[in-house]
PDB file of N, CA and C in Angstrom:
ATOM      1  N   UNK A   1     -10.083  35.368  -8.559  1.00  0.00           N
ATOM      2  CA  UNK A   1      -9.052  34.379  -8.311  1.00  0.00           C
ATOM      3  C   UNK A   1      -9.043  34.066  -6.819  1.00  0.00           C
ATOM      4  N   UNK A   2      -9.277  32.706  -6.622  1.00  0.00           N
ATOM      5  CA  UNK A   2      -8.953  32.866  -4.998  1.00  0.00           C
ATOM      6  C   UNK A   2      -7.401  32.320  -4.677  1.00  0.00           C
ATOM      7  N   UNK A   3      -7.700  32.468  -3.345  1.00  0.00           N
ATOM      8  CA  UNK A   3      -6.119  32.551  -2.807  1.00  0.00           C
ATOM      9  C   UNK A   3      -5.384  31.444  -2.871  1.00  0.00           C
ATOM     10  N   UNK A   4      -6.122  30.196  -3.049  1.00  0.00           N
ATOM     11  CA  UNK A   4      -5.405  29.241  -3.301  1.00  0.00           C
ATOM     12  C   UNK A   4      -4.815  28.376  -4.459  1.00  0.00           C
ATOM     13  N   UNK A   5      -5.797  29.068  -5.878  1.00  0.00           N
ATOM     14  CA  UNK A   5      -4.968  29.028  -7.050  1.00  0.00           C
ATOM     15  C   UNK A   5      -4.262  30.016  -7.758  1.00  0.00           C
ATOM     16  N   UNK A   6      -3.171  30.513  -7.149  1.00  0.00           N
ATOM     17  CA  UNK A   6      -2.095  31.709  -7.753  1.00  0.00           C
ATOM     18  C   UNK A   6      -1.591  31.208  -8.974  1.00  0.00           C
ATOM     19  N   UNK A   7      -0.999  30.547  -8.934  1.00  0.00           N
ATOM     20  CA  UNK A   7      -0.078  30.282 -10.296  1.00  0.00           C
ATOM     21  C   UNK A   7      -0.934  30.103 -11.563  1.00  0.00           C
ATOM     22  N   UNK A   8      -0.803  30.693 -12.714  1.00  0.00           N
ATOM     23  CA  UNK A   8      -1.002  30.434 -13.807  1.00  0.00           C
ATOM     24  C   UNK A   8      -0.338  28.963 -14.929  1.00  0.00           C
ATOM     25  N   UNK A   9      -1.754  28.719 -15.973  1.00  0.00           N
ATOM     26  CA  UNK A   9      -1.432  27.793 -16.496  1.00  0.00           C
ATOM     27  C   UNK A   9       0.078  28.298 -17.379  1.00  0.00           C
ATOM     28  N   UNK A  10      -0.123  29.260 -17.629  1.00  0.00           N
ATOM     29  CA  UNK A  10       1.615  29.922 -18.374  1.00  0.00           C
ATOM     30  C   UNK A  10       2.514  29.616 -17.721  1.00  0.00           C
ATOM     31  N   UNK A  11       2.509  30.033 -16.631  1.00  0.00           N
ATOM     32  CA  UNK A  11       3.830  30.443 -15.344  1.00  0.00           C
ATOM     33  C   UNK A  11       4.031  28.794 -15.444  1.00  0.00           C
ATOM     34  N   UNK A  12       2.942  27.539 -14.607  1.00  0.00           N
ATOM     35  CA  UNK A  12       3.250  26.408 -14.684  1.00  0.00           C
ATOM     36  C   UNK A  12       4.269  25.998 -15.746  1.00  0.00           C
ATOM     37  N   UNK A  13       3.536  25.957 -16.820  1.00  0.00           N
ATOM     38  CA  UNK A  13       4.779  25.091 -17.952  1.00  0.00           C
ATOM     39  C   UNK A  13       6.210  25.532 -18.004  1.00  0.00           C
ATOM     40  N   UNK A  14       6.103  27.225 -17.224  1.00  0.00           N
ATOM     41  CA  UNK A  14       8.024  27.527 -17.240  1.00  0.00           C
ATOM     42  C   UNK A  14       8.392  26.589 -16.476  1.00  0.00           C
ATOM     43  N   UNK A  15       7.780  26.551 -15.220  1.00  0.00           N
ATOM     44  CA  UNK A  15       8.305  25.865 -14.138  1.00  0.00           C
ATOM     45  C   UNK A  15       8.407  24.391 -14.570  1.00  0.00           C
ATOM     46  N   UNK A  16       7.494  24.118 -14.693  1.00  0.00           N
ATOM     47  CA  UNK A  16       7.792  22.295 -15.502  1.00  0.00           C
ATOM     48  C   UNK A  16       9.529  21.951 -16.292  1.00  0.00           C
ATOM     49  N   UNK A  17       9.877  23.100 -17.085  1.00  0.00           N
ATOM     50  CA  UNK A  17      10.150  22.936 -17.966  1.00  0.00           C
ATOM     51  C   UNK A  17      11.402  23.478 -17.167  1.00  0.00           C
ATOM     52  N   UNK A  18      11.575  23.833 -16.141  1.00  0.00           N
ATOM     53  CA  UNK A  18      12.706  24.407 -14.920  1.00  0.00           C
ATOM     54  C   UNK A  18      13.093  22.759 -14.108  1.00  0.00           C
ATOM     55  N   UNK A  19      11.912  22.587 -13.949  1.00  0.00           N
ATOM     56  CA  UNK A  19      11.999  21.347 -13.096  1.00  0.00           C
ATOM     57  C   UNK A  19      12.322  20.400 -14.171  1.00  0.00           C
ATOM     58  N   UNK A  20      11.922  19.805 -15.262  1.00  0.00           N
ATOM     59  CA  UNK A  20      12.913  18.488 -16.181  1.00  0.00           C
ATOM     60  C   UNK A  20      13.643  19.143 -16.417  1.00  0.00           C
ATOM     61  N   UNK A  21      14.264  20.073 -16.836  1.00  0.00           N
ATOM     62  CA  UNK A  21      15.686  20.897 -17.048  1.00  0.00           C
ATOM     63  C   UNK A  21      16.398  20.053 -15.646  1.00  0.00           C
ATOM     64  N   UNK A  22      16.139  20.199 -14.308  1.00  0.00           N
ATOM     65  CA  UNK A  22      16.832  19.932 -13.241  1.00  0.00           C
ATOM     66  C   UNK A  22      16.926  18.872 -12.954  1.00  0.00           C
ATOM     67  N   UNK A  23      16.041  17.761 -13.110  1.00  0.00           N
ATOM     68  CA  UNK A  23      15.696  16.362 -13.539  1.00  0.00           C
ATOM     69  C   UNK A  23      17.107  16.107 -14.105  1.00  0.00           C
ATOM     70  N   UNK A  24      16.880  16.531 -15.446  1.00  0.00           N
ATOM     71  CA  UNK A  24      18.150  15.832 -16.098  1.00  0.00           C
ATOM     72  C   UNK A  24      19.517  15.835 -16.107  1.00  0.00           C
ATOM     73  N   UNK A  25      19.495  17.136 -15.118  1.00  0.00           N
ATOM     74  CA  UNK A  25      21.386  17.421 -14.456  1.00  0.00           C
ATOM     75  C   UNK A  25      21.440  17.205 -13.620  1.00  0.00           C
ATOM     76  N   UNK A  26      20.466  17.276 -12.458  1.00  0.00           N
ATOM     77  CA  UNK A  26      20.974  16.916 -10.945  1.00  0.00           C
ATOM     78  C   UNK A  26      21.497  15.577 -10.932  1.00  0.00           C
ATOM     79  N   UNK A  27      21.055  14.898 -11.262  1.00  0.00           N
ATOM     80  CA  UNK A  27      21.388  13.136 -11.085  1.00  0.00           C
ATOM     81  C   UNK A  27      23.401  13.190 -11.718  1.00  0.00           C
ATOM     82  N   UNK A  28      23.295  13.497 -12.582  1.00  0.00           N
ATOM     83  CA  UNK A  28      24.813  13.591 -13.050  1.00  0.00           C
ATOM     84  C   UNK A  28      25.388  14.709 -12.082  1.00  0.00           C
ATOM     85  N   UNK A  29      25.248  15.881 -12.202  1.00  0.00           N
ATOM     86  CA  UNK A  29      25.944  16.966 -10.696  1.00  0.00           C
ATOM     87  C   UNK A  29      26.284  16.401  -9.392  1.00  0.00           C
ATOM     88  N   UNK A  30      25.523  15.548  -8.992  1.00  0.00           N
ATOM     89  CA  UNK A  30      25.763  14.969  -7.672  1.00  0.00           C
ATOM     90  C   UNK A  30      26.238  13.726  -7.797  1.00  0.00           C
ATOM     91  N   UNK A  31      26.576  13.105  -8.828  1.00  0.00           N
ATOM     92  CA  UNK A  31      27.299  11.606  -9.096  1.00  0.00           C
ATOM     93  C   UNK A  31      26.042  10.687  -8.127  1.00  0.00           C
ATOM     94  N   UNK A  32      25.170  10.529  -8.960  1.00  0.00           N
ATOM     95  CA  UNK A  32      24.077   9.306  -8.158  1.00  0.00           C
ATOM     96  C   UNK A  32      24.490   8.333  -8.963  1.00  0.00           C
ATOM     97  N   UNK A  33      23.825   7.248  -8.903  1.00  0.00           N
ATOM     98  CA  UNK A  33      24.003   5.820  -9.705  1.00  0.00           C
ATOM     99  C   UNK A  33      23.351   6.070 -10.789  1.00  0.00           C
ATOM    100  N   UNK A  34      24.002   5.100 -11.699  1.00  0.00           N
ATOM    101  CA  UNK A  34      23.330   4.719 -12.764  1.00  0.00           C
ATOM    102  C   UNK A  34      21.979   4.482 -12.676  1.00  0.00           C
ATOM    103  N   UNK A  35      21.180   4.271 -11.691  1.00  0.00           N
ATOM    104  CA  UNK A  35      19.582   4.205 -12.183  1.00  0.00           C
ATOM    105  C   UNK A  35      18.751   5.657 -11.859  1.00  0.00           C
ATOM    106  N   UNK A  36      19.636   6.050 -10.793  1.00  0.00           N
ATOM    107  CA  UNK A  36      18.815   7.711 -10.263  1.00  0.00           C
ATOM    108  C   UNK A  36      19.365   8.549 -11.524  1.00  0.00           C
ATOM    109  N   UNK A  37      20.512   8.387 -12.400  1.00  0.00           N
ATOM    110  CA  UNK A  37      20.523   8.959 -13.764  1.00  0.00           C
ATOM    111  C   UNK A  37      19.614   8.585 -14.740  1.00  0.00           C
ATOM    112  N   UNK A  38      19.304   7.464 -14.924  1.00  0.00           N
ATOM    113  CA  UNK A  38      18.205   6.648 -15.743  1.00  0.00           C
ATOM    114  C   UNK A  38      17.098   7.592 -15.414  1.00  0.00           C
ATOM    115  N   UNK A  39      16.742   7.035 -14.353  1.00  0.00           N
ATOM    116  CA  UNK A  39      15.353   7.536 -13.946  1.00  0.00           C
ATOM    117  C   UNK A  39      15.133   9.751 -13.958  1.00  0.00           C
ATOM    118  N   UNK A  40      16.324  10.008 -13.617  1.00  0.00           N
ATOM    119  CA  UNK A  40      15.899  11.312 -13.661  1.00  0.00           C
ATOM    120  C   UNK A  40      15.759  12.015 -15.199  1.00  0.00           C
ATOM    121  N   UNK A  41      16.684  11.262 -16.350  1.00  0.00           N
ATOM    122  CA  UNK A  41      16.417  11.507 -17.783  1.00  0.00           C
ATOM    123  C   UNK A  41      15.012  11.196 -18.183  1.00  0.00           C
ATOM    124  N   UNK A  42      14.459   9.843 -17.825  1.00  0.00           N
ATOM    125  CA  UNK A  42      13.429   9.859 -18.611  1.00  0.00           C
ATOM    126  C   UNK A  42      12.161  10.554 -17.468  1.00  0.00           C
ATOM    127  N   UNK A  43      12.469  10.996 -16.679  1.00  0.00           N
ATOM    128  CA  UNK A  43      11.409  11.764 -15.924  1.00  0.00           C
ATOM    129  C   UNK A  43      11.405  13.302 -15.953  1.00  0.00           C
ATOM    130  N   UNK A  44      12.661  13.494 -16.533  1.00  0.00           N
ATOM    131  CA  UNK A  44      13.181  14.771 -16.969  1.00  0.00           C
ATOM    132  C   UNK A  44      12.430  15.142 -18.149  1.00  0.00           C
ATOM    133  N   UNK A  45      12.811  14.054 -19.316  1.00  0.00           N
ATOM    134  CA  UNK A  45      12.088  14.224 -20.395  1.00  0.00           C
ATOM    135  C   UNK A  45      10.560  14.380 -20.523  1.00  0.00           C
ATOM    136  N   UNK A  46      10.169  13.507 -19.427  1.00  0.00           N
ATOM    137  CA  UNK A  46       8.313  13.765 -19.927  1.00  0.00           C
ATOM    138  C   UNK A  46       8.081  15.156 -18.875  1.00  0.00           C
ATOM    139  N   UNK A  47       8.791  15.359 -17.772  1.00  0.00           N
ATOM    140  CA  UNK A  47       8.487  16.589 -17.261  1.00  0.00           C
ATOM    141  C   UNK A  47       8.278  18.063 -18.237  1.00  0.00           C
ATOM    142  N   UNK A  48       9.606  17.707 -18.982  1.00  0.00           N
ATOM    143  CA  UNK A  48       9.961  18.695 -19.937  1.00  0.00           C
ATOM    144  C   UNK A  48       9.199  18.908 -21.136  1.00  0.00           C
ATOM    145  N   UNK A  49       8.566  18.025 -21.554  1.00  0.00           N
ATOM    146  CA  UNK A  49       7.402  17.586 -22.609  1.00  0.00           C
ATOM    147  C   UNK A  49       6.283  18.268 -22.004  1.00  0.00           C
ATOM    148  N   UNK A  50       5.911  18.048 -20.546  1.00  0.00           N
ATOM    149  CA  UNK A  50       4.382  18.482 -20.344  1.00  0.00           C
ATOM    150  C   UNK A  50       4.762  19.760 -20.380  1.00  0.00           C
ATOM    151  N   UNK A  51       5.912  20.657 -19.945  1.00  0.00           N
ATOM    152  CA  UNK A  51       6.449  21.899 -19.763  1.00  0.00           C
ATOM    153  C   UNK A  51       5.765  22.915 -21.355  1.00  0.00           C
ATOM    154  N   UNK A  52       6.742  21.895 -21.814  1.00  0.00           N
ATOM    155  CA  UNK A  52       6.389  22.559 -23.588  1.00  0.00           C
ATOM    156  C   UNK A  52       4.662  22.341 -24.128  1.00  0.00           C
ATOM    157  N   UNK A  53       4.011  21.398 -23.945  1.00  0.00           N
ATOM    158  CA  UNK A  53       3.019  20.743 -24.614  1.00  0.00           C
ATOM    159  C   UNK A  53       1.593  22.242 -23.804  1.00  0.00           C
ATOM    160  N   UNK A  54       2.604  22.551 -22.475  1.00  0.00           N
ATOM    161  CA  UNK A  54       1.370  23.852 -21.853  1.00  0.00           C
ATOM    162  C   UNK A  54       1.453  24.932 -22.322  1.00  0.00           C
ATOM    163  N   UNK A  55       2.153  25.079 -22.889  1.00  0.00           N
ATOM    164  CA  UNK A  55       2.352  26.280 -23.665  1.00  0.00           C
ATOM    165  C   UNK A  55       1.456  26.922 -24.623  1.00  0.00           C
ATOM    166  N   UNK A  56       0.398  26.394 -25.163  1.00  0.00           N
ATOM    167  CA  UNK A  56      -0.691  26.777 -26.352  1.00  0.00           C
ATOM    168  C   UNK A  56      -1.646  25.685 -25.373  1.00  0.00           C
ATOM    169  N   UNK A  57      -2.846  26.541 -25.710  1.00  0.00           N
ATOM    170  CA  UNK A  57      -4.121  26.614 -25.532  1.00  0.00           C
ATOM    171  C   UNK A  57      -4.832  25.454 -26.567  1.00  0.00           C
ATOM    172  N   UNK A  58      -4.644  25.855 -28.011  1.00  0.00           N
ATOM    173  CA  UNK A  58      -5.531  24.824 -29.153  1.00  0.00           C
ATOM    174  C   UNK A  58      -4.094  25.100 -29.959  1.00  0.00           C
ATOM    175  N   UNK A  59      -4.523  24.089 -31.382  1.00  0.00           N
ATOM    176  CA  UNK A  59      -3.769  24.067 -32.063  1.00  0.00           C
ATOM    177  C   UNK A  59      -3.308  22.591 -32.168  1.00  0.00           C
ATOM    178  N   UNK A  60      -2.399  22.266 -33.148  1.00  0.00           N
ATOM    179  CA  UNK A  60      -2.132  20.770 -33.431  1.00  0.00           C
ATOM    180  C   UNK A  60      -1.061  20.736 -32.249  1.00  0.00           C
ATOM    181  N   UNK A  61      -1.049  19.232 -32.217  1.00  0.00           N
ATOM    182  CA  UNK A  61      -0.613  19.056 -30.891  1.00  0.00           C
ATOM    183  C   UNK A  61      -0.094  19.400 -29.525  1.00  0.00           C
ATOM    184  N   UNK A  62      -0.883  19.818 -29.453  1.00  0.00           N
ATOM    185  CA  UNK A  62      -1.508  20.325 -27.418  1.00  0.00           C
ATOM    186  C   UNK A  62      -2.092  19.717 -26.659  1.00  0.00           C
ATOM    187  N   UNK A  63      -1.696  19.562 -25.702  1.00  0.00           N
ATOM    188  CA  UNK A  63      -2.540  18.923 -24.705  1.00  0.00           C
ATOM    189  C   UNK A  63      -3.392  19.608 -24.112  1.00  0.00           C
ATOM    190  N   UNK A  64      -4.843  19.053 -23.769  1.00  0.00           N
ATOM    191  CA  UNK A  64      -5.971  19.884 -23.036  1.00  0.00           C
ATOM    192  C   UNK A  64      -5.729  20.648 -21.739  1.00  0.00           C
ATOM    193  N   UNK A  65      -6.025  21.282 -21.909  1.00  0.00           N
ATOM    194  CA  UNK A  65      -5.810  22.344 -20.295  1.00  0.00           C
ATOM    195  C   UNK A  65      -6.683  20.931 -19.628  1.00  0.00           C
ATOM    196  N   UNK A  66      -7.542  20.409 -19.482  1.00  0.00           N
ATOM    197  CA  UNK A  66      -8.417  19.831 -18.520  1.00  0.00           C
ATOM    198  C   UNK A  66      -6.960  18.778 -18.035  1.00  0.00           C
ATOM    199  N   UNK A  67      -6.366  17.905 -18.597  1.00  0.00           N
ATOM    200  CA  UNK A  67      -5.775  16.655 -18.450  1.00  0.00           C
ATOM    201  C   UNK A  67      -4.189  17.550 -18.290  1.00  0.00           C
ATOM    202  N   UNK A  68      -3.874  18.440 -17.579  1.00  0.00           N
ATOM    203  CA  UNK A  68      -2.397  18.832 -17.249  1.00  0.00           C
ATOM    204  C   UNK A  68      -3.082  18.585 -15.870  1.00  0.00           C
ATOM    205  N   UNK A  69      -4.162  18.667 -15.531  1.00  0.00           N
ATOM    206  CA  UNK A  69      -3.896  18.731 -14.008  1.00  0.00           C
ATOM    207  C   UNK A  69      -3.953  17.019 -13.565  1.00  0.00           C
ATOM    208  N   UNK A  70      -4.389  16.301 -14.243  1.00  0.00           N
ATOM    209  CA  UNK A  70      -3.825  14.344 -14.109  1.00  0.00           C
ATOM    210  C   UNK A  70      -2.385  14.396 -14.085  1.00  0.00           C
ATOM    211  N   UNK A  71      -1.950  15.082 -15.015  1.00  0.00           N
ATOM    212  CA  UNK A  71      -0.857  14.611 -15.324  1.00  0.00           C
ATOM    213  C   UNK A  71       0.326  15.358 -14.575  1.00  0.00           C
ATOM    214  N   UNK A  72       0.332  16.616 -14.072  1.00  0.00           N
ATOM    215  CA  UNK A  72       0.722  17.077 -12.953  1.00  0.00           C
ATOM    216  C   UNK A  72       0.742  16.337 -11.498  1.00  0.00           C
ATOM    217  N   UNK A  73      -0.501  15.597 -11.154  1.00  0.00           N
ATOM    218  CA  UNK A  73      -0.511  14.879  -9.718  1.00  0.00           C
ATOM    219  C   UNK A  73      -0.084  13.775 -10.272  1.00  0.00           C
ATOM    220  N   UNK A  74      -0.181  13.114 -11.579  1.00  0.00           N
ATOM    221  CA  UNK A  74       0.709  11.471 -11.589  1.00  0.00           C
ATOM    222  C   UNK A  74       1.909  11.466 -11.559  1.00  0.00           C
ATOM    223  N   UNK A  75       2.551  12.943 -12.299  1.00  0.00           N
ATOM    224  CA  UNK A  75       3.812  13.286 -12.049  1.00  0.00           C
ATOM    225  C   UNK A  75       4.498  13.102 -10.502  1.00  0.00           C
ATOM    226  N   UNK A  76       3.657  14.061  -9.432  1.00  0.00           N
ATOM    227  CA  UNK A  76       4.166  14.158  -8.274  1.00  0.00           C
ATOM    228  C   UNK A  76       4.084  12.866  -7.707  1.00  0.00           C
ATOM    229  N   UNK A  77       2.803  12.002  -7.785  1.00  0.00           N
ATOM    230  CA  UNK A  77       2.776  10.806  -7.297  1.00  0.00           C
ATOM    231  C   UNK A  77       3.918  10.127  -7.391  1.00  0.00           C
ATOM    232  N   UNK A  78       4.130  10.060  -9.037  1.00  0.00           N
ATOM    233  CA  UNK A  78       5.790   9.102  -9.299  1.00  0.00           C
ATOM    234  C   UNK A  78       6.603   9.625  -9.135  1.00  0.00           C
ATOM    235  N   UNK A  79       7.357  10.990  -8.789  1.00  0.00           N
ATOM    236  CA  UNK A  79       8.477  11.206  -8.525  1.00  0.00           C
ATOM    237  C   UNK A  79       8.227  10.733  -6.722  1.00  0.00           C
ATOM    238  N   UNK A  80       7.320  10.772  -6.097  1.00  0.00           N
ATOM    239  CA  UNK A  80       7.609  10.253  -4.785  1.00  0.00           C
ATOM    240  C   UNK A  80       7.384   8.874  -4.311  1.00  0.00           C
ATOM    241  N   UNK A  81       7.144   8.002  -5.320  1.00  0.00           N
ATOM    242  CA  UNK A  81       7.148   6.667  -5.478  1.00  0.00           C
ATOM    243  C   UNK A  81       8.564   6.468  -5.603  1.00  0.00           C
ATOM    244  N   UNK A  82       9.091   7.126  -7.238  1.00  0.00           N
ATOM    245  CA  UNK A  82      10.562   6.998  -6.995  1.00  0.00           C
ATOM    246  C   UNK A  82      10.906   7.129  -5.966  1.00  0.00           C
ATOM    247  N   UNK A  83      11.041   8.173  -4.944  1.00  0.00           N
ATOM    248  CA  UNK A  83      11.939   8.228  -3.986  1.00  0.00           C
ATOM    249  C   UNK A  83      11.832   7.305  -3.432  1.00  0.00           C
ATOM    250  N   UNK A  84      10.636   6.567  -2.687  1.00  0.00           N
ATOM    251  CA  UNK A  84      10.782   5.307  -1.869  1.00  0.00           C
ATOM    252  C   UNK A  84      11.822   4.100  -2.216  1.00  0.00           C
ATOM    253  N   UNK A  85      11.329   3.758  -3.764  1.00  0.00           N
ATOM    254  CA  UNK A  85      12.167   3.229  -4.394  1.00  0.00           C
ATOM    255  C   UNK A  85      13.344   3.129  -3.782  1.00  0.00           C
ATOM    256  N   UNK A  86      13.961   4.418  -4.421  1.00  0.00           N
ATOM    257  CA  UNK A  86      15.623   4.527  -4.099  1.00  0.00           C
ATOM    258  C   UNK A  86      15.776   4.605  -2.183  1.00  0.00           C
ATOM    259  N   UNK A  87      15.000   5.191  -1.724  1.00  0.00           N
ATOM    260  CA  UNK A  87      15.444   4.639  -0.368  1.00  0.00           C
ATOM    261  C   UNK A  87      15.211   3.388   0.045  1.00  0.00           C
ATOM    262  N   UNK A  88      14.427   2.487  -0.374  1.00  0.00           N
ATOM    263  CA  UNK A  88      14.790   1.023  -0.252  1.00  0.00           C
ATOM    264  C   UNK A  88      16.099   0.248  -0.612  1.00  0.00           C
ATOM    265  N   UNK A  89      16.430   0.908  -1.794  1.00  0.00           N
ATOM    266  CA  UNK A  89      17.465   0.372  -2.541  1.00  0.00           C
ATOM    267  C   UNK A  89      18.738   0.998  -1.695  1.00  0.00           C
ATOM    268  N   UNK A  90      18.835   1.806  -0.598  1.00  0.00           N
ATOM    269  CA  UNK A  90      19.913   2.110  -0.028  1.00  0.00           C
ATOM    270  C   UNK A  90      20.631   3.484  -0.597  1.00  0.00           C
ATOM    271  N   UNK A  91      19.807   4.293  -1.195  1.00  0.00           N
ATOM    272  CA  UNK A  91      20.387   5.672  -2.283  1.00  0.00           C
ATOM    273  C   UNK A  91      19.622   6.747  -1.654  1.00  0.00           C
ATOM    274  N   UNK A  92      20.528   6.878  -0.453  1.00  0.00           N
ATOM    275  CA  UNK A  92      19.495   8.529   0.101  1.00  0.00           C
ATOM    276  C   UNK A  92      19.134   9.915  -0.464  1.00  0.00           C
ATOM    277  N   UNK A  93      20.825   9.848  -1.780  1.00  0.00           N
ATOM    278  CA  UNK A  93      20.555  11.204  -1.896  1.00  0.00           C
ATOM    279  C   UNK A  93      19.768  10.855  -3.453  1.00  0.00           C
ATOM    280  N   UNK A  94      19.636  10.277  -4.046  1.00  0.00           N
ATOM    281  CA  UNK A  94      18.787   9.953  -5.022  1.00  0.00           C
ATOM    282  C   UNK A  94      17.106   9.517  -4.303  1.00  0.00           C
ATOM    283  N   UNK A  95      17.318   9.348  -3.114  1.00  0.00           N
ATOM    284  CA  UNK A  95      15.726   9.405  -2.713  1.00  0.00           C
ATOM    285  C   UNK A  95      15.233  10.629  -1.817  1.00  0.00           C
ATOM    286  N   UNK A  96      16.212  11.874  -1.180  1.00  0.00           N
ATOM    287  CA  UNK A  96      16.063  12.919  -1.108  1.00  0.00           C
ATOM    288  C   UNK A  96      15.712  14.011  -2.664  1.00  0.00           C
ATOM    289  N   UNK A  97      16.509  13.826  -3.881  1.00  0.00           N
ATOM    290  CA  UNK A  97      16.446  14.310  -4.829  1.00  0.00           C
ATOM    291  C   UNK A  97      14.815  14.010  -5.137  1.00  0.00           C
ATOM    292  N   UNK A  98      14.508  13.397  -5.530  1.00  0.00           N
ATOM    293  CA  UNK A  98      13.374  12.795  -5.861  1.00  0.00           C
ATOM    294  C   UNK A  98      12.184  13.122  -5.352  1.00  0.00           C
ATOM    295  N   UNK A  99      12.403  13.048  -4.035  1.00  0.00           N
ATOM    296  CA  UNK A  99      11.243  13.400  -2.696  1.00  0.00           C
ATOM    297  C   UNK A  99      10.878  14.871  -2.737  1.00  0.00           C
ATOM    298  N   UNK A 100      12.126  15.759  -2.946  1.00  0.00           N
ATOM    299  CA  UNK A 100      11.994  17.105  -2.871  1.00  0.00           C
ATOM    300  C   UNK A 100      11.784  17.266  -4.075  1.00  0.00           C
ATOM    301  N   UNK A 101      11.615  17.224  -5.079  1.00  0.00           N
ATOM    302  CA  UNK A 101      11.481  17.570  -6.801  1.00  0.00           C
ATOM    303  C   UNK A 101       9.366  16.751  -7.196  1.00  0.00           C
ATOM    304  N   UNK A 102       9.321  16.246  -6.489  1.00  0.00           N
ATOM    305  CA  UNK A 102       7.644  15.377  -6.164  1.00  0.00           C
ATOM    306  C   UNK A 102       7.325  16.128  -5.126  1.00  0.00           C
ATOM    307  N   UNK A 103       7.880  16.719  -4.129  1.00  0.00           N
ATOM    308  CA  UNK A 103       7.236  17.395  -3.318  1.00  0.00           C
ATOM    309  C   UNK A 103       6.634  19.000  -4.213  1.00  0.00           C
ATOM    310  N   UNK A 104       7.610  19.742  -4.096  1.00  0.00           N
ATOM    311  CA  UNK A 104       7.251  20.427  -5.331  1.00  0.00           C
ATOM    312  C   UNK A 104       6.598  20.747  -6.602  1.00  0.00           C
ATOM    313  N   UNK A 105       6.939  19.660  -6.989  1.00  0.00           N
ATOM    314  CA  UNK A 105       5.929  19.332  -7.864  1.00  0.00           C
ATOM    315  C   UNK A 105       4.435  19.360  -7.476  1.00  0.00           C
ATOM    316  N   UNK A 106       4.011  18.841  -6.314  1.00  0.00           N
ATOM    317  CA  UNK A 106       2.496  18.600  -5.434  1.00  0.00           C
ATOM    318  C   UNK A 106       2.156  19.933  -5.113  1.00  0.00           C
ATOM    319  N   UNK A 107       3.094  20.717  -4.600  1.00  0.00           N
ATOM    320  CA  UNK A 107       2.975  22.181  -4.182  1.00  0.00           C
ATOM    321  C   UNK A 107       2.286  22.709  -5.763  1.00  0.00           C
ATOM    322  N   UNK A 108       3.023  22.896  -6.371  1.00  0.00           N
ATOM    323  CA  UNK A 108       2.668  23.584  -7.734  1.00  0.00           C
ATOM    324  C   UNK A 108       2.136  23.343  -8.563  1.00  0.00           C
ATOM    325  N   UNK A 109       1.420  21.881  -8.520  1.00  0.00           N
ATOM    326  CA  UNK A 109       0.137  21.460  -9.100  1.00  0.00           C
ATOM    327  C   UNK A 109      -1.186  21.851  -8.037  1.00  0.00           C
ATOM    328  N   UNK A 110      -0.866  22.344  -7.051  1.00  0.00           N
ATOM    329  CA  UNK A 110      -1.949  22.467  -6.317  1.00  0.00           C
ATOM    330  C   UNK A 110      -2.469  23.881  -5.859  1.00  0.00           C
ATOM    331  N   UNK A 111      -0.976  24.286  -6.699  1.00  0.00           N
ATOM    332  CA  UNK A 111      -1.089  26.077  -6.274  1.00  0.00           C
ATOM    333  C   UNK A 111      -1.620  26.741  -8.218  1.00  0.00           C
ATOM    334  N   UNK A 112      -1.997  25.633  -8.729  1.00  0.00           N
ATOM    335  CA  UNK A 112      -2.257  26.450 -10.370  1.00  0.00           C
ATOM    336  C   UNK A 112      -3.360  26.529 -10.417  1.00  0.00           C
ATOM    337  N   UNK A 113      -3.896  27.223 -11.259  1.00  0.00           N
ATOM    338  CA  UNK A 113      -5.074  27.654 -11.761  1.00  0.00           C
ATOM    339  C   UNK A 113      -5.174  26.938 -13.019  1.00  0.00           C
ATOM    340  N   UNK A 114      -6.021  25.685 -13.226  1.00  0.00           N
ATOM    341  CA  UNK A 114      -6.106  25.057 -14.692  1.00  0.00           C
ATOM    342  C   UNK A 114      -7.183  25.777 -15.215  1.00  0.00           C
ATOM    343  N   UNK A 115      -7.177  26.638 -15.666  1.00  0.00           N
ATOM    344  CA  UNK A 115      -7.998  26.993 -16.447  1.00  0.00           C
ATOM    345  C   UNK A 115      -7.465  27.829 -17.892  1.00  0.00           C
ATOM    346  N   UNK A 116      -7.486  27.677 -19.351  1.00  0.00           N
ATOM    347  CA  UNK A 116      -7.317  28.632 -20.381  1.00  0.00           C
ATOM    348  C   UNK A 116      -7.143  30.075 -20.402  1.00  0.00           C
ATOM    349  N   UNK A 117      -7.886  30.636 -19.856  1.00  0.00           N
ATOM    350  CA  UNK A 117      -8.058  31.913 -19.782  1.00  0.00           C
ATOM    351  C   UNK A 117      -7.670  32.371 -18.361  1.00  0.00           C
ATOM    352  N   UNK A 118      -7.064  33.794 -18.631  1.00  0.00           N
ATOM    353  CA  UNK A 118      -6.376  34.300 -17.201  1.00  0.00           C
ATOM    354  C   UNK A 118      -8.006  34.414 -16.408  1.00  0.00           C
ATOM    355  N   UNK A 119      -8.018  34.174 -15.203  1.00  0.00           N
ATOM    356  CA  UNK A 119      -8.838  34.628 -14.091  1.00  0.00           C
ATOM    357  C   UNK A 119      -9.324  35.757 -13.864  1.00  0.00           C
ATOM    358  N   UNK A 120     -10.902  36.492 -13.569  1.00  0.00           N
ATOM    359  CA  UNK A 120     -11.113  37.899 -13.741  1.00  0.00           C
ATOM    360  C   UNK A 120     -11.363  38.193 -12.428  1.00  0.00           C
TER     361      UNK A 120
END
């Protein structure tokens, strides 16, 4: 294992599934607008989807270990697209929320190990 992919494909999907969990309450906890609620449900939801979908290896509907790691960096990409977004639109703390939850996200797609099998 080298030092720069620690995290496991297991460990990942908790965390996914930590992060749309947080997606979908922070926006209501902090009273953002109606669209940083919009947007954090349905980004919540597919977060929370890839969370679950990493969970098995084969089997009917799973997603490939190869294509979590696309879909991990398109993730981070768009949650920090969102943020620009909302800081254009004049919504700091919905474009701080955002920024830091895509930042993270980049961290921990970049700190996993995509591979099936644990590392020897």
């Amino acid at each position: 294992m080298t030092l720069g992919r620690l995290i496991s494909i297991d460990t990942r999907a908790g965390i996914l599934v930590m992060v749309g969990t947080l997606l979908l309450t922070a926006p209501f906890a902090l009273g953002l607008s109606a669209a940083a609620i919009a947007a954090g449900v349905a980004i919540g939801v597919v977060t929370t989807g890839l969370g679950l979908a990493g969970t098995a290896f084969n089997g009917r509907g799973t997603v490939p270990v190869a294509a979590h790691q696309a879909y991990d960096q398109g993730l981070a990409i768009g949650l920090l697209l969102s943020s620009g977004v909302f800081a254009l639109a004049g919504e700091p703390a919905a474009a701080a929320l955002f920024a830091a939850i895509g930042m993270f996200q980049a961290i921990i797609g970049g700190l996993t190990r995509y591979t099936a099998t644990p590392a020897a």
